[in-house]
N, C-alpha and C. Protein backbone atom coordinates (compact mmCIF):
# COMPACT_ATOMS: atom_id res chain seq x y z
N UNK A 1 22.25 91.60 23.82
CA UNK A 1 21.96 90.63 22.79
C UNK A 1 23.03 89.55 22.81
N UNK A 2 22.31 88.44 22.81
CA UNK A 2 23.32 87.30 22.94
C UNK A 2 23.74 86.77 20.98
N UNK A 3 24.77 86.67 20.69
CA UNK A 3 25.39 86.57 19.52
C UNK A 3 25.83 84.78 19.10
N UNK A 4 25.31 84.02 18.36
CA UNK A 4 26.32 82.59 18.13
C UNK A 4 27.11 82.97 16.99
N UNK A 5 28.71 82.89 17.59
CA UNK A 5 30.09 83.11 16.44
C UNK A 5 30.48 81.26 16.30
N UNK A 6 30.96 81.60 15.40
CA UNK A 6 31.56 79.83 15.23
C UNK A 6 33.20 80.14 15.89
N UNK A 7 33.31 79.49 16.87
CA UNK A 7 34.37 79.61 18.08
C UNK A 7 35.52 78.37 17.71
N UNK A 8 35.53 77.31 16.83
CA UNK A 8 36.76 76.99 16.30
C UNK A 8 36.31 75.97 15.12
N UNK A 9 37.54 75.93 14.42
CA UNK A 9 37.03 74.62 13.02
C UNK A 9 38.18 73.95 13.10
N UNK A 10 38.02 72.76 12.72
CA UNK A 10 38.88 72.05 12.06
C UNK A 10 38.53 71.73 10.60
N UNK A 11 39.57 72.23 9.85
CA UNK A 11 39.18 72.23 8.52
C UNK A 11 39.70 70.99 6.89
N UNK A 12 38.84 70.87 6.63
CA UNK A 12 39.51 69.81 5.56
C UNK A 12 39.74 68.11 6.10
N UNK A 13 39.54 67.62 7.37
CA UNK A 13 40.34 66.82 7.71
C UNK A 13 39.57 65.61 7.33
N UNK A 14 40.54 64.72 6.59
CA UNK A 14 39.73 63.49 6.00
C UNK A 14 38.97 61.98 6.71
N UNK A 15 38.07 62.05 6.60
CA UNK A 15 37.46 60.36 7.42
C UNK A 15 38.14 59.44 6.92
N UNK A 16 39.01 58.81 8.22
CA UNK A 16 39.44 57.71 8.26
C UNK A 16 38.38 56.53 8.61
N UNK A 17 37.22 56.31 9.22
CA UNK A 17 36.74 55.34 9.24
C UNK A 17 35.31 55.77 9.39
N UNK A 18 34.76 54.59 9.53
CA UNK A 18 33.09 54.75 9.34
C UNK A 18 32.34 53.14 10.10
N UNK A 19 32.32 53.48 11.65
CA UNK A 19 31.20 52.51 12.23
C UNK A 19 30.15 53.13 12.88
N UNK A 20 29.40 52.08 11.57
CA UNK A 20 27.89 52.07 11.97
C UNK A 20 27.28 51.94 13.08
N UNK A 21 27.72 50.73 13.53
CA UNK A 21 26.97 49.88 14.67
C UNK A 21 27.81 50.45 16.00
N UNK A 22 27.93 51.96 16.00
CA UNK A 22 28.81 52.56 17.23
C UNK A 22 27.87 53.39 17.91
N UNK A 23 27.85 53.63 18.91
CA UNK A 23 26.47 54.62 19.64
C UNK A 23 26.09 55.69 19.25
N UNK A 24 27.33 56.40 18.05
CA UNK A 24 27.14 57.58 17.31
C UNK A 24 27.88 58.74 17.98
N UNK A 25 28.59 59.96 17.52
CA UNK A 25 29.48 60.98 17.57
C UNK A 25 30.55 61.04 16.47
N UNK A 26 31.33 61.20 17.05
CA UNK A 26 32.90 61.99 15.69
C UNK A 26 33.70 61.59 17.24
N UNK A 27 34.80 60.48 16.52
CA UNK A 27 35.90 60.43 17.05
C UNK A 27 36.86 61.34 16.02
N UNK A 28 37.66 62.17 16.99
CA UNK A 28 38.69 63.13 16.36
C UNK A 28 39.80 63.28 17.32
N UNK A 29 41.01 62.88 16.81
CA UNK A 29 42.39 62.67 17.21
C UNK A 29 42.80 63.75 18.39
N UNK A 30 43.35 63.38 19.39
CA UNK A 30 42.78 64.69 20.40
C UNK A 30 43.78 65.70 20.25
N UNK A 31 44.92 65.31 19.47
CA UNK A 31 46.03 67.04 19.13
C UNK A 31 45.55 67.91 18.32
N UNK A 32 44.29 67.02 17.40
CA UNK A 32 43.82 68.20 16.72
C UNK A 32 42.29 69.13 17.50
N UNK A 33 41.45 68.15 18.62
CA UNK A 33 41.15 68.71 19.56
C UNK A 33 41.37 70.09 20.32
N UNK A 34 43.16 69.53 20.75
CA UNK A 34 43.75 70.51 21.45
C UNK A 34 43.86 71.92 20.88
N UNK A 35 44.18 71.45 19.82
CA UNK A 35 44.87 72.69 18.92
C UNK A 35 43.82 73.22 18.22
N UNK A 36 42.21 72.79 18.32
CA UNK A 36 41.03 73.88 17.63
C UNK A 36 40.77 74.72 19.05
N UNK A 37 40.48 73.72 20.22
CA UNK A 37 40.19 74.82 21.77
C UNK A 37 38.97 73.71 21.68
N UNK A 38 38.49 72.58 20.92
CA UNK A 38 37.14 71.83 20.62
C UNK A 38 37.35 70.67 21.72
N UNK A 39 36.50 70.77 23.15
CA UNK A 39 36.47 70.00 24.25
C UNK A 39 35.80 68.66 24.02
N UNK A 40 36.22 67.20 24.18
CA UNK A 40 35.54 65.80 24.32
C UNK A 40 34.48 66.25 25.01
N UNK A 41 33.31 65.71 23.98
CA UNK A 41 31.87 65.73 24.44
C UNK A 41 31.36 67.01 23.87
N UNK A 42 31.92 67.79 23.23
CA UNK A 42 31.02 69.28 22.81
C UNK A 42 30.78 68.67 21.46
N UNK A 43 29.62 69.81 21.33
CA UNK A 43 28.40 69.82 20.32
C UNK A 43 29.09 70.39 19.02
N UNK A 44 29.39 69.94 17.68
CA UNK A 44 30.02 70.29 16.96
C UNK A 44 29.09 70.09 15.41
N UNK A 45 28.87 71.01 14.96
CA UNK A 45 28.22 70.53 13.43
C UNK A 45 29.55 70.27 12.15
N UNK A 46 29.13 69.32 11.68
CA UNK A 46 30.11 68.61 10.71
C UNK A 46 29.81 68.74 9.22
N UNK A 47 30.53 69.29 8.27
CA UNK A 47 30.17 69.86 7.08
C UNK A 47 30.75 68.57 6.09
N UNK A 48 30.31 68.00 5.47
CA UNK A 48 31.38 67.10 4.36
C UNK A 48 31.40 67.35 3.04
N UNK A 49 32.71 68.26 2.78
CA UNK A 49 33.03 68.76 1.62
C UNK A 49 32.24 67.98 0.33
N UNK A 50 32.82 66.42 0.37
CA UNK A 50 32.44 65.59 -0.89
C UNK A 50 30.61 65.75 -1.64
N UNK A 51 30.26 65.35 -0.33
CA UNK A 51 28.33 65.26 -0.35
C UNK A 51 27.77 66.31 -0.15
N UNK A 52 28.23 67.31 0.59
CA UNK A 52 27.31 68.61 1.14
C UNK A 52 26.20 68.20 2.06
N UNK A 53 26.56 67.06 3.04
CA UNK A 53 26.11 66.33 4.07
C UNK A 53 26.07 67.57 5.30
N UNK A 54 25.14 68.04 5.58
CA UNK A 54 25.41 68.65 7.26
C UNK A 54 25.18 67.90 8.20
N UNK A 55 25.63 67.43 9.50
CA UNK A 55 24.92 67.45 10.43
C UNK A 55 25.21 67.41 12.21
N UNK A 56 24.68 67.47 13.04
CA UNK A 56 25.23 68.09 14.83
C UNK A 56 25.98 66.14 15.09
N UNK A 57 26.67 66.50 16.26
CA UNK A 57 26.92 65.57 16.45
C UNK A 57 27.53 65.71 18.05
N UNK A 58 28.36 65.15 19.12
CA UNK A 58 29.30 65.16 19.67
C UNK A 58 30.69 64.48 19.33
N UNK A 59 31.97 65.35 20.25
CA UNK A 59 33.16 64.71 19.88
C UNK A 59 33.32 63.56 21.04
N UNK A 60 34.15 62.64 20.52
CA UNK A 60 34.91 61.64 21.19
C UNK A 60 36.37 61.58 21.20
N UNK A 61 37.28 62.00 22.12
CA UNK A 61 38.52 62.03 21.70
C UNK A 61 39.27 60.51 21.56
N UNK A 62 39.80 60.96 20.18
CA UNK A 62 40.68 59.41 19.54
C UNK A 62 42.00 59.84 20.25
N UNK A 63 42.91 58.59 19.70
CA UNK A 63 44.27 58.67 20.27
C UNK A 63 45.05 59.84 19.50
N UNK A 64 45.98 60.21 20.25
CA UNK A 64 46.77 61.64 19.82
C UNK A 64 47.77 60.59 19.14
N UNK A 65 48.39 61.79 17.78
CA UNK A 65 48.76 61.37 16.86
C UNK A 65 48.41 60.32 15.85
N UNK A 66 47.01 60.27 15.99
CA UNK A 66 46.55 58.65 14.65
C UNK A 66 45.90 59.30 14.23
N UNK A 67 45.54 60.95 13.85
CA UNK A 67 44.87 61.36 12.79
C UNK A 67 43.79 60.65 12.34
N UNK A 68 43.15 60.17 13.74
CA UNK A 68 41.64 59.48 13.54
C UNK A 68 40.59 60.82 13.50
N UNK A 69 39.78 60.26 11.84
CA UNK A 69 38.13 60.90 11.95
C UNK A 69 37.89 60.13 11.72
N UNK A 70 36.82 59.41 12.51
CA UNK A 70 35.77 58.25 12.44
C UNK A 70 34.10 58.26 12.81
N UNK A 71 33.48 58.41 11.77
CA UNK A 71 32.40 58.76 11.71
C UNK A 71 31.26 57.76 12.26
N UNK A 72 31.01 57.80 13.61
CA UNK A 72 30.24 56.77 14.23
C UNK A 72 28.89 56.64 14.45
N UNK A 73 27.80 55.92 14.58
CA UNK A 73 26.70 55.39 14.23
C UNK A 73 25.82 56.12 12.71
N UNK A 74 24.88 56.58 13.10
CA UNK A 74 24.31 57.09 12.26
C UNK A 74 25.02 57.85 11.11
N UNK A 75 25.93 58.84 11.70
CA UNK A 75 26.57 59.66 10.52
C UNK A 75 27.08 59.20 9.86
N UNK A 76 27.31 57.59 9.97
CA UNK A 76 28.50 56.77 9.18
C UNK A 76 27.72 56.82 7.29
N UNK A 77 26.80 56.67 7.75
CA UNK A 77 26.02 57.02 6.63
C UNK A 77 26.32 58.12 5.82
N UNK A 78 26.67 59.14 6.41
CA UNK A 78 27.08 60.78 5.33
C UNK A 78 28.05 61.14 5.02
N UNK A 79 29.00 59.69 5.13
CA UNK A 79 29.91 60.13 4.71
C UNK A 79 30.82 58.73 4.19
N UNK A 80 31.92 58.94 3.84
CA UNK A 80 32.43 57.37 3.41
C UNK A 80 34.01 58.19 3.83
N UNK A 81 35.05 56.79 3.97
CA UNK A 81 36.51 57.01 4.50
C UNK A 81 37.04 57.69 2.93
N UNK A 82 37.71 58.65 3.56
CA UNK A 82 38.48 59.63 2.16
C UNK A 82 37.48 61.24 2.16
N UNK A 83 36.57 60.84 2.81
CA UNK A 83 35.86 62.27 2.66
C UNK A 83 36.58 63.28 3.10
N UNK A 84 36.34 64.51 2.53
CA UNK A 84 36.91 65.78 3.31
C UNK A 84 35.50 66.50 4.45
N UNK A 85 36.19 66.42 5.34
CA UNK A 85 35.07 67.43 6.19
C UNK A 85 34.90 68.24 7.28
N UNK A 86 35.12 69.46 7.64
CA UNK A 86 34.84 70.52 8.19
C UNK A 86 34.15 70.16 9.48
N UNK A 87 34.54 70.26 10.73
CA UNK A 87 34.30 70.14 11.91
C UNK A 87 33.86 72.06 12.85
N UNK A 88 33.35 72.14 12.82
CA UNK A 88 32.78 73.45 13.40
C UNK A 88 32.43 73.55 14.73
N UNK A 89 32.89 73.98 15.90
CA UNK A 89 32.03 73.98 17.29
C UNK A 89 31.93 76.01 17.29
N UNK A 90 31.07 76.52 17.94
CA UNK A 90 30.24 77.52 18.41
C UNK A 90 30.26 78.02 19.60
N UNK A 91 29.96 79.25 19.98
CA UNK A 91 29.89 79.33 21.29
C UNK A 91 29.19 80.75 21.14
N UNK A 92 28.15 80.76 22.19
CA UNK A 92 27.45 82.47 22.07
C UNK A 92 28.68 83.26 22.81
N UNK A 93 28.25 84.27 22.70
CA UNK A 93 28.56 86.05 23.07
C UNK A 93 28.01 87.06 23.12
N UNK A 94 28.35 88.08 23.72
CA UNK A 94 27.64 89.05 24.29
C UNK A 94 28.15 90.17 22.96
N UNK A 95 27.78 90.81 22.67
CA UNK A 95 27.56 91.63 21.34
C UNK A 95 28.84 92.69 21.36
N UNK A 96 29.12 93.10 22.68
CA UNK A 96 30.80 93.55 22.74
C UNK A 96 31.67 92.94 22.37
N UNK A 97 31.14 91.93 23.30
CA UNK A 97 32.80 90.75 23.31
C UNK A 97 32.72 89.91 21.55
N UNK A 98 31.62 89.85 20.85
CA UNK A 98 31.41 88.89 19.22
C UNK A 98 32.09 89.92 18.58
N UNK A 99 32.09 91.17 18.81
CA UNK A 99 32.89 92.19 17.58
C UNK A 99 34.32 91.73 18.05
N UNK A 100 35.08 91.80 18.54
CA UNK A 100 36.39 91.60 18.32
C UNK A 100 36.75 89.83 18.65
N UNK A 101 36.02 88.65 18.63
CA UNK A 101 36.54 87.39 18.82
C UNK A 101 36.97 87.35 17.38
N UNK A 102 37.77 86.27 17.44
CA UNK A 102 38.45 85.91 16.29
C UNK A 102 38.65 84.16 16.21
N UNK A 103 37.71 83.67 16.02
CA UNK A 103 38.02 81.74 15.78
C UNK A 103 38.82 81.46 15.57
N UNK A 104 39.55 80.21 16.18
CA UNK A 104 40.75 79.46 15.84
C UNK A 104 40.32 78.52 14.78
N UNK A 105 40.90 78.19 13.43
CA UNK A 105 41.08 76.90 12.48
C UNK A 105 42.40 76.73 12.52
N UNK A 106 42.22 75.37 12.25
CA UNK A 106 43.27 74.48 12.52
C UNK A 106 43.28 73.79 10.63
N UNK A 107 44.13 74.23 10.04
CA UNK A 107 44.61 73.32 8.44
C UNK A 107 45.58 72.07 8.89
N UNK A 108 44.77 71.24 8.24
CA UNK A 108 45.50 70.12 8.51
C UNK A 108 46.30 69.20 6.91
N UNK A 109 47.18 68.41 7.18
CA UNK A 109 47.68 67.60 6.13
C UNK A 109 46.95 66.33 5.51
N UNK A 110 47.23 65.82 5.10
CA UNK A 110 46.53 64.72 3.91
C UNK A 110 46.35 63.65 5.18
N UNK A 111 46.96 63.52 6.18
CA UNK A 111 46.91 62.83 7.65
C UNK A 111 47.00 63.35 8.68
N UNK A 112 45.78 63.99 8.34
CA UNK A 112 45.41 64.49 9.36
C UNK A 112 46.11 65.50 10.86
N UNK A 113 47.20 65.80 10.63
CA UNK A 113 48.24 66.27 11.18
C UNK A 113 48.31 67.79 11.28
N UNK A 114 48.39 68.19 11.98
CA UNK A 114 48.62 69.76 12.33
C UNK A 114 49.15 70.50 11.40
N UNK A 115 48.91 71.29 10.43
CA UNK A 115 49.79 72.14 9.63
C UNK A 115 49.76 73.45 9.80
N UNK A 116 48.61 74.27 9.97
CA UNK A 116 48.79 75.51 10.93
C UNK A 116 47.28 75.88 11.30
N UNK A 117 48.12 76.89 12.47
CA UNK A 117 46.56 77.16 13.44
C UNK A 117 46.30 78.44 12.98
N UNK A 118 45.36 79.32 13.01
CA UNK A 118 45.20 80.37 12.17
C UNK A 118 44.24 80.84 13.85
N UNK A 119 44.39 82.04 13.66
CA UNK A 119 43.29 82.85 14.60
C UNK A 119 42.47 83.93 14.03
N UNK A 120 41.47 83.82 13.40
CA UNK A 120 40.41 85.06 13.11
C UNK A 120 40.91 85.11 11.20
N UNK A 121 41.52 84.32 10.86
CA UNK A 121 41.40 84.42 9.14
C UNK A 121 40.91 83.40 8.28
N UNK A 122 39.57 83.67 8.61
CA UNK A 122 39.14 82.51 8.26
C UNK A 122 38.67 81.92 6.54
N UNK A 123 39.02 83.29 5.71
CA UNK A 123 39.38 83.43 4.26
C UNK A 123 40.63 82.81 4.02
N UNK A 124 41.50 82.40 4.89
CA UNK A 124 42.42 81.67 4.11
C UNK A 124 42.14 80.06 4.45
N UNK A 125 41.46 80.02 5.28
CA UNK A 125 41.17 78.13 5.75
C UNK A 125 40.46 77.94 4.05
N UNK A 126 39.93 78.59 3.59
CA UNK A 126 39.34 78.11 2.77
C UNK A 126 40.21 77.58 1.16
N UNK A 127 41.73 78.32 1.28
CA UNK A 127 42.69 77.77 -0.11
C UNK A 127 42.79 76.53 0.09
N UNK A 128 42.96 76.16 -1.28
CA UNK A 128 44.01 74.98 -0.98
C UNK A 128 45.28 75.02 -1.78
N UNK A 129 45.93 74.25 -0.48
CA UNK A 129 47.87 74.41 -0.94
C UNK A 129 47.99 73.59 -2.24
């Protein structure tokens, strides 16, 4: 049996910008990329705390260190700059290997900045400091 686990988040991290007239995806700053395991060009569903907006998208990697989320074409719509919102990518598994994975989240700061990486606790991504 093939299993879909949610395989990393980035959590909380706020939209810095919003163009419309862009071909459409999620530009996201690529240290915070690095540091979910979330590859330029993967399929990522995007949660926005403020609206309760869902929806799929691809990433675009922004420049490292500018704590860019920029919400491009269409999605610019679901969201506005200041939003909080939850970045999610996925990956199946084989029903051995889904019992013991453990997702990486990544908590980030008010800019977007690395504050800690967490592996498999994903009850605490959810406080806030």
């Amino acid at each position: 049996m093939i299993i879909t686990l949610c395989k990393s988040k980035i959590h909380r991290a706020r939209v810095t910008e919003a163009e419309l007239y862009y071909e459409g995806s999620l530009t996201v700053d690529t240290d915070l990329l690095k540091a979910s395991g979330i590859l330029p060009y993967e399929k990522v569903q995007v949660v926005n705390v403020n609206n309760g907006q869902r929806f799929e998208t691809y990433i675009i990697p922004g420049g490292a260190g500018t704590g860019v989320i920029c919400l491009n074409g269409p999605a610019a719509r679901l969201g506005s700059v200041g939003d909080e919102i939850i970045v999610i990518s996925y990956a199946e598994f084989e029903e051995g290997e889904a019992a013991s994975y453990e997702p990486t989240v990544v908590l980030v700061d008010e800019k977007n900045r690395v504050k800690q990486v967490l592996k498999g606790h994903l009850e605490d991504a959810g406080k806030k400091d």
